[in-house]
Protein backbone atom coordinates (compact mmCIF):
# COMPACT_ATOMS: atom_id res chain seq x y z
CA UNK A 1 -66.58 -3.25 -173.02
CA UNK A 2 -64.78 -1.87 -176.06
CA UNK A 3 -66.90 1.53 -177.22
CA UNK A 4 -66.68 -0.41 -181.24
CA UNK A 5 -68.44 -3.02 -179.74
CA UNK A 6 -71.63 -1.52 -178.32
CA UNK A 7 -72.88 -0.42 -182.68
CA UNK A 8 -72.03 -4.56 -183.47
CA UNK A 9 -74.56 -5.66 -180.27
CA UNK A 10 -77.16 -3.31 -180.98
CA UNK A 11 -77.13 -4.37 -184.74
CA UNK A 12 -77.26 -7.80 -183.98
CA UNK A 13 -80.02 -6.95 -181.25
CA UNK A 14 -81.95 -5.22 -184.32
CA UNK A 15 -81.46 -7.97 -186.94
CA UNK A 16 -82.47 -11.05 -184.40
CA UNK A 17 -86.07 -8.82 -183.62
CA UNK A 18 -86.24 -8.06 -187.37
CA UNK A 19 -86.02 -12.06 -188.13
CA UNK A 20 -89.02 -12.56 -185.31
CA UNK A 21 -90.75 -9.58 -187.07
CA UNK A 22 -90.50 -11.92 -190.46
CA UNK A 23 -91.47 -14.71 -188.70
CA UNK A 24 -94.74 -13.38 -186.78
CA UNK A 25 -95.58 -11.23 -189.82
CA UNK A 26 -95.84 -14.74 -191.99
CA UNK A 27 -97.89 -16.12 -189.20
CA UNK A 28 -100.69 -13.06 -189.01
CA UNK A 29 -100.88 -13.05 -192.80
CA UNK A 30 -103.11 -16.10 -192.49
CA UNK A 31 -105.48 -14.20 -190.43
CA UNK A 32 -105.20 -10.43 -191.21
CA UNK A 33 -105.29 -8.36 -194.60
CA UNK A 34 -102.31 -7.27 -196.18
CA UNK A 35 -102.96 -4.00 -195.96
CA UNK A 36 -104.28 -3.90 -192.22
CA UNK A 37 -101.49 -5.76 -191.39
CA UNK A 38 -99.49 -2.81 -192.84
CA UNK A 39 -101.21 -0.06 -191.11
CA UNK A 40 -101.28 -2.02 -187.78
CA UNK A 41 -97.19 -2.39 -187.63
CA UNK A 42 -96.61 0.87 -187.92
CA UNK A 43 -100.19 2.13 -185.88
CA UNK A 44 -99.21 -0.09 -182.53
CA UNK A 45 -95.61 0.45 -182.32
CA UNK A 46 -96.57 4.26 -182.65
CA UNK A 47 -99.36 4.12 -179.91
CA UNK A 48 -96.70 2.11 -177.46
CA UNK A 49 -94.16 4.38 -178.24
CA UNK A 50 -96.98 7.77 -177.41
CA UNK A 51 -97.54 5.70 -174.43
CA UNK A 52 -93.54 5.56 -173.21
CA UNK A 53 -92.98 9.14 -174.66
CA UNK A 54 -95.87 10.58 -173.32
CA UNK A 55 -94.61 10.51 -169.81
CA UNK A 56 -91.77 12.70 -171.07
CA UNK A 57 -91.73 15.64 -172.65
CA UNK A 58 -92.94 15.16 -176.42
CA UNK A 59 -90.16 16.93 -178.91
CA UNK A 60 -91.52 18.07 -182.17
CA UNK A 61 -88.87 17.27 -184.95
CA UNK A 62 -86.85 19.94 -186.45
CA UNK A 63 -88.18 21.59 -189.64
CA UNK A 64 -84.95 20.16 -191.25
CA UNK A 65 -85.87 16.65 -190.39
CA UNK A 66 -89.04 16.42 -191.51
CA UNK A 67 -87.92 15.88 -195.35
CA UNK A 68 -85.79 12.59 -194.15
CA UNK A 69 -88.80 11.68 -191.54
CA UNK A 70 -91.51 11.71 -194.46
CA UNK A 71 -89.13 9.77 -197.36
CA UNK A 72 -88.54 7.73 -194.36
CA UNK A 73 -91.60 6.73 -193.68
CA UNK A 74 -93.22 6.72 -197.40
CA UNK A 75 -90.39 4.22 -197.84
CA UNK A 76 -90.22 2.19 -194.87
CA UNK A 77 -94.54 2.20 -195.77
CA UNK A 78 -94.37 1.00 -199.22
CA UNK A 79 -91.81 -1.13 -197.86
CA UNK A 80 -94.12 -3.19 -195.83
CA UNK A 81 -96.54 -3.58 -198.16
CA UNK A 82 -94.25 -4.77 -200.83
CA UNK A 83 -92.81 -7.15 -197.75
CA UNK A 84 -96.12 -8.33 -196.83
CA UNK A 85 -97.62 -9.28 -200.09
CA UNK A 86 -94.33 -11.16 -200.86
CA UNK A 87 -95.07 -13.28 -197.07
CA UNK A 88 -98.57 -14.11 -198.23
CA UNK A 89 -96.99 -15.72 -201.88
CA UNK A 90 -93.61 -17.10 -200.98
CA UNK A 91 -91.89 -18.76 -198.22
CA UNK A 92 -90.74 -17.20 -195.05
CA UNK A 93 -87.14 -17.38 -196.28
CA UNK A 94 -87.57 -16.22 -199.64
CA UNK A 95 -89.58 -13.36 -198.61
CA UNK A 96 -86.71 -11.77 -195.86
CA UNK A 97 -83.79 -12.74 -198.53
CA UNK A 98 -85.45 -10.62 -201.28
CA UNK A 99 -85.98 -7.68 -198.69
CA UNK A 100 -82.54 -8.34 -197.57
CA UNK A 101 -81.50 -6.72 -200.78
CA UNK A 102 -81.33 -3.68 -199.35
CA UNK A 103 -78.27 -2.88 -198.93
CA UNK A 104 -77.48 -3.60 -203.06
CA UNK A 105 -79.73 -1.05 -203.58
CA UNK A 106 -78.04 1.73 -201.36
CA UNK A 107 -75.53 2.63 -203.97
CA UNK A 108 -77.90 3.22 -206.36
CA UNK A 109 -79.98 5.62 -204.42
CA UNK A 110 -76.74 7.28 -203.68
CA UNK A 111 -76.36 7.91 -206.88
CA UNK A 112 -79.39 8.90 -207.99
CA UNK A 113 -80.00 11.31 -205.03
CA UNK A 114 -76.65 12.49 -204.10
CA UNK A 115 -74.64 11.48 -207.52
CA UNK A 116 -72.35 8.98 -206.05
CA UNK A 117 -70.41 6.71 -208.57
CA UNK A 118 -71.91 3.42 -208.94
CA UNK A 119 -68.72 0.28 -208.52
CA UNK A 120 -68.27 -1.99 -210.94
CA UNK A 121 -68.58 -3.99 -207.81
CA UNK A 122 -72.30 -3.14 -207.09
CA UNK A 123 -73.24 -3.64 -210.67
CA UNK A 124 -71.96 -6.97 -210.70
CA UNK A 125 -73.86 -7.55 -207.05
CA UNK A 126 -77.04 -6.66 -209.39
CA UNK A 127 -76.73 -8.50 -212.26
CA UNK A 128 -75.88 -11.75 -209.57
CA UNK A 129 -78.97 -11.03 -207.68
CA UNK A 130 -81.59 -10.39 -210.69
CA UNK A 131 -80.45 -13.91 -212.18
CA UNK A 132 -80.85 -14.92 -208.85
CA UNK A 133 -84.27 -14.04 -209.04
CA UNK A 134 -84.92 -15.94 -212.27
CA UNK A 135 -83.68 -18.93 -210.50
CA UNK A 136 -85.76 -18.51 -207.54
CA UNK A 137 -88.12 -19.20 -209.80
CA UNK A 138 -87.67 -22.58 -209.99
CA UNK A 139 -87.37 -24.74 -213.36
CA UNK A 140 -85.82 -22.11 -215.84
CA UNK A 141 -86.70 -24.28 -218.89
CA UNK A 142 -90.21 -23.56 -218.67
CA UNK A 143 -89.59 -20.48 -216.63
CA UNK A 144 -92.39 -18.10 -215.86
CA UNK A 145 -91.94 -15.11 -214.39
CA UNK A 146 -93.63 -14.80 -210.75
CA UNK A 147 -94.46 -11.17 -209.95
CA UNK A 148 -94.16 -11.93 -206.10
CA UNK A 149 -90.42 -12.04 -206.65
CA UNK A 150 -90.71 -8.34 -208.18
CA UNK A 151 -92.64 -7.24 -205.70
CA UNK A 152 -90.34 -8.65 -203.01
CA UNK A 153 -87.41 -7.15 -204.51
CA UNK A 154 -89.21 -3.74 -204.44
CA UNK A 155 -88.94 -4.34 -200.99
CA UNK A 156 -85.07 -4.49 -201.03
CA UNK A 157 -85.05 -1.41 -203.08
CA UNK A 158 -87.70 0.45 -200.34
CA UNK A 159 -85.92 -0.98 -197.39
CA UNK A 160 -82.97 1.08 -199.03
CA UNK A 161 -84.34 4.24 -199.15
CA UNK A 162 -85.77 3.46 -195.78
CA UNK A 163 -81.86 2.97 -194.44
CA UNK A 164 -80.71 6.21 -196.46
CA UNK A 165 -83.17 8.55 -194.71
CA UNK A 166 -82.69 7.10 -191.31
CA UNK A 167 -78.58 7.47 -191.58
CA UNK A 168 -79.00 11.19 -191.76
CA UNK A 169 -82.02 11.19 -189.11
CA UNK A 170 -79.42 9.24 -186.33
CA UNK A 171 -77.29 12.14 -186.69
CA UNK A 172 -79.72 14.67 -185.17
CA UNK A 173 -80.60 15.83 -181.58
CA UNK A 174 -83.69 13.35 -181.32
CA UNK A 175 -82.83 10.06 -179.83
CA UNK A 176 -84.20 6.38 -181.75
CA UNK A 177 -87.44 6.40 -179.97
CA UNK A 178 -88.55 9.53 -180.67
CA UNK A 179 -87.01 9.28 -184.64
CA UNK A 180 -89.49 6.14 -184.80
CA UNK A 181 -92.00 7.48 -183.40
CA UNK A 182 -92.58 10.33 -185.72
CA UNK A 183 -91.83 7.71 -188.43
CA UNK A 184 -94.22 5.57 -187.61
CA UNK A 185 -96.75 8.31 -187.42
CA UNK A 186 -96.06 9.48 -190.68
CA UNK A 187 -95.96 5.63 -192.25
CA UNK A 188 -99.68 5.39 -190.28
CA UNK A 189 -100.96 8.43 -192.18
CA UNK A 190 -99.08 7.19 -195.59
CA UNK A 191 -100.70 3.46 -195.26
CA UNK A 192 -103.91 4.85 -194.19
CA UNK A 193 -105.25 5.84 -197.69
CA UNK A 194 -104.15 2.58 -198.93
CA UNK A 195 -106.74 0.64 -196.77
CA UNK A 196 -109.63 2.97 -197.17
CA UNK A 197 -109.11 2.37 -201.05
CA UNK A 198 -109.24 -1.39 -200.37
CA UNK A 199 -112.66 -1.30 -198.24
CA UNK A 200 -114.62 0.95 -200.62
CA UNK A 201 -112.81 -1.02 -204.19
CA UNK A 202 -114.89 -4.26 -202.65
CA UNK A 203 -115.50 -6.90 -200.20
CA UNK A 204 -112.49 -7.33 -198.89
CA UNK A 205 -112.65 -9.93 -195.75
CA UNK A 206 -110.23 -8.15 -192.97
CA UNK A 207 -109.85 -10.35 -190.25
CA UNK A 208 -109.97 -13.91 -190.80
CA UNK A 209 -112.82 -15.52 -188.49
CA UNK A 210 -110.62 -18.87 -188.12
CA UNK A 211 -108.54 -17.35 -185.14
CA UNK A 212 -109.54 -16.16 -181.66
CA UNK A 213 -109.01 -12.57 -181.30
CA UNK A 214 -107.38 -12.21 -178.08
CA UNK A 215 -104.51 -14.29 -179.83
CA UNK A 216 -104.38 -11.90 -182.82
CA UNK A 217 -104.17 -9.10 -180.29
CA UNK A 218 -101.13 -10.43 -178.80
CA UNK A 219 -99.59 -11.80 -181.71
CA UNK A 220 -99.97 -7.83 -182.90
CA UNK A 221 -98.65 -6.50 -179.81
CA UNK A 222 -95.72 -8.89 -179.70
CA UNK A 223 -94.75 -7.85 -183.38
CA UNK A 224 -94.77 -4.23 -182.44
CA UNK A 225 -92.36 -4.94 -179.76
CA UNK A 226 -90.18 -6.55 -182.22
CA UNK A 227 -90.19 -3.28 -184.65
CA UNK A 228 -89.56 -0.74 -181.79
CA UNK A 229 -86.58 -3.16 -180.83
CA UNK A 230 -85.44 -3.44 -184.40
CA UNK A 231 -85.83 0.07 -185.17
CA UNK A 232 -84.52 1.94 -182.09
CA UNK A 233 -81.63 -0.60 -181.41
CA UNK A 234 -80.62 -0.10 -185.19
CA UNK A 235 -80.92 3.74 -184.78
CA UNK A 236 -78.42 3.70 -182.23
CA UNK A 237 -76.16 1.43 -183.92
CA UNK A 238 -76.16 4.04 -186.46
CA UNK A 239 -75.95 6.90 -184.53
CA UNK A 240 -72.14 5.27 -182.21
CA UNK A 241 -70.88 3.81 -185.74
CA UNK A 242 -68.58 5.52 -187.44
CA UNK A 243 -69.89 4.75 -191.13
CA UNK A 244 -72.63 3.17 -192.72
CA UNK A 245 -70.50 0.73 -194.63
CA UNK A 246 -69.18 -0.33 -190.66
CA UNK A 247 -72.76 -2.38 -190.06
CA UNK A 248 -73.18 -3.42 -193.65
CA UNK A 249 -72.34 -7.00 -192.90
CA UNK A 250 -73.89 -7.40 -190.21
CA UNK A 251 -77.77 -7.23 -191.34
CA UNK A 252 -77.58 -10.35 -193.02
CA UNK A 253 -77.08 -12.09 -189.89
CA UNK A 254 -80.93 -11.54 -190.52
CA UNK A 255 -80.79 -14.50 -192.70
CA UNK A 256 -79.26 -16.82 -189.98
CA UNK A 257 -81.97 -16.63 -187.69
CA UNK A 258 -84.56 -15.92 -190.39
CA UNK A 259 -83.26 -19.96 -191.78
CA UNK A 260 -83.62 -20.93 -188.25
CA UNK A 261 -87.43 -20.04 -187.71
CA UNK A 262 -87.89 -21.86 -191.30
CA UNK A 263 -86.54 -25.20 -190.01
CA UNK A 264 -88.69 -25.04 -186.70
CA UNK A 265 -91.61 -24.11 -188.13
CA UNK A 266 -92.28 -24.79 -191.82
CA UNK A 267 -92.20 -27.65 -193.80
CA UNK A 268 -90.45 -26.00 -197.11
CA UNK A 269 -88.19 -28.00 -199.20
CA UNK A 270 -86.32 -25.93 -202.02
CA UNK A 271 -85.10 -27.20 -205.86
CA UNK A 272 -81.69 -27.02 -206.72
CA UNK A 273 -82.26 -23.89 -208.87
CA UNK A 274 -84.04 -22.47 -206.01
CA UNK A 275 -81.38 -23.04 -203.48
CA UNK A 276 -78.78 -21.94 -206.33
CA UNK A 277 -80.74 -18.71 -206.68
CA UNK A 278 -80.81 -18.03 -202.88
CA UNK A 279 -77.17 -18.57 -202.82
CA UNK A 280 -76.50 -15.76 -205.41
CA UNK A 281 -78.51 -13.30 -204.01
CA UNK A 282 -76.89 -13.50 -200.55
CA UNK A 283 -73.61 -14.62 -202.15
CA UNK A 284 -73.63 -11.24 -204.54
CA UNK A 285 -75.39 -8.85 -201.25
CA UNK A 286 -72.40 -10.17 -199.11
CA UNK A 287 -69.88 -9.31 -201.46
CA UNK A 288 -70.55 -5.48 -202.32
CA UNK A 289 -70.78 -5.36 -198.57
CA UNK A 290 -67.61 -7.29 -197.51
CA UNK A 291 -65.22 -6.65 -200.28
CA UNK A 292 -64.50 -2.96 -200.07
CA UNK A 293 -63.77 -3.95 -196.26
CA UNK A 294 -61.42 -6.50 -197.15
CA UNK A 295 -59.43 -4.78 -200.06
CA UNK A 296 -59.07 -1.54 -198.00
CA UNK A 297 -57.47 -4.34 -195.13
CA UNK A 298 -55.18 -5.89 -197.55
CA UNK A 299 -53.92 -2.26 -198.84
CA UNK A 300 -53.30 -1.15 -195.43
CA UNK A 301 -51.33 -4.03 -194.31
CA UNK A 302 -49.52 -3.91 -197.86
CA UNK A 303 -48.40 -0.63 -197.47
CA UNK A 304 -47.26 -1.07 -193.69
CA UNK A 305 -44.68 -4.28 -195.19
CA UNK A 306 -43.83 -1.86 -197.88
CA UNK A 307 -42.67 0.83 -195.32
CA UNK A 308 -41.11 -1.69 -192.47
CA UNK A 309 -39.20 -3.16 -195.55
CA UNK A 310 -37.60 0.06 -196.38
């Protein structure tokens, strides 16, 4: 098999476990609090991950990683939360498209961390996804702004960061498991202050009563499969591809399967505005990812008919 292949299969291995992440995250929102169900994906996949490690030798990671490994995980944290409160108010599809957003979002980072010019490109990606947004919405003449759709889009932006900060951490000595390991740790210790504040600011009812509890506990377990397969199969696709801008495209293949679980297992019917708002947001993310490709392309091949003409 082709060497360029191996970063496309592990990205599509990531994005189809991400899409069964959405889907068994929607499902445990009935049952669990937001915030537990926070600190448990990032608390299980960490204590499976001690439990594959631990038969190894545990690395510590580098004092130099650490800055990436905490941003990581305060973002891929917030990230979750954001994520999760968007599951409990919108529709499975809805929720993964506005945290597909990421990638929009990258440039931006880039140039407020690194001062990267931001394309005329990317802005126009924006502007297309934030009316988007209105439209999701639904009926614009009496339109009232929904603050789910905010907080979903903060996930976008977090889920950004979140792919920044693991870019430079695939480039290190550590390989994905232990990278998401010490991630998740540090997400566990981030989230953890979060659901203290939510038990002592009032009742708060944790765990639904309406579901047997062996078949939260494997629901749970299943989901923190999923992450550890999304997370260390997209680490290595990182770490064998060549840029960032190479897998781009390929995470909203995330959206394929992500329409698929909404067909088999929820009953959601969308208004025209709403379906013309999903199309801009994934018609404006696909473009700032796929046009650069495609131009580059096109000057390449111009430029070889140029020279075989002369």
């Amino acid at each position: 098999m082709p060497n360029q292949l191996y970063p496309v299969l592990f990205m599509l291995s990531s994005t189809f476990s991400l899409s069964l992440t959405g889907l068994f995250s929607k499902y445990l929102t009935q049952y669990l609090d937001g915030t537990l169900l926070s600190l448990l994906r990032f608390l299980t996949p960490a204590l499976i991950l001690f439990a594959v490690l631990g038969l190894k030798k545990m690395r510590l990671p580098q004092r130099s990683l650490l800055k990436p490994l905490w941003v990581r995980a305060l973002c891929i944290g917030l990230c979750q939360v954001c994520f999760i409160y968007a599951l409990q108010h919108l529709s499975l599809v809805e929720s993964v498209v506005l945290f597909s957003t990421g990638p929009l979002f990258i440039p931006l980072l880039e140039k407020l961390i690194f001062s990267v010019r931001v394309s005329r490109l990317n802005m126009l990606g924006l502007g297309l996804t934030f009316l988007g947004v209105i439209l999701l919405a639904g009926d614009i003449s009496g339109f009232e702004f929904r603050p789910e759709l905010l907080v979903g889009l903060c996930a976008g932006m977090l889920n950004a960061g979140s792919q920044l900060s693991l870019y430079r951490a695939s480039k290190t000595d550590l390989n994905a498991f232990e990278i998401n390991f010490w991630t998740f740790v540090f997400a566990t210790l981030i989230i953890v202050p979060i659901v203290m504040f939510n038990l002592v600011s009032g009742p708060q009812v944790m765990v639904s009563s309406d579901v047997r509890i062996e078949w939260l506990i494997g629901a749970v377990v299943l989901l923190a499969m999923f992450i550890i397969n999304t997370q260390v199969f997209r680490a290595k696709a990182y770490k064998l591809a060549q840029s960032n801008s190479q897998l781009a495209p390929l995470i909203f293949t995330n959206l394929i399967f992500t329409a698929i679980w909404q067909l088999c297992f929820f009953d959601q019917t969308y208004h025209a505005f709403q379906w013309l708002g999903l199309g801009l947001i994934i018609g404006a993310n696909m473009m700032c990812a796929l046009a650069p490709k495609l131009v580059s392309q096109w000057r390449k091949k111009s430029k070889l008919a140029l020279a075989d003409s002369h």
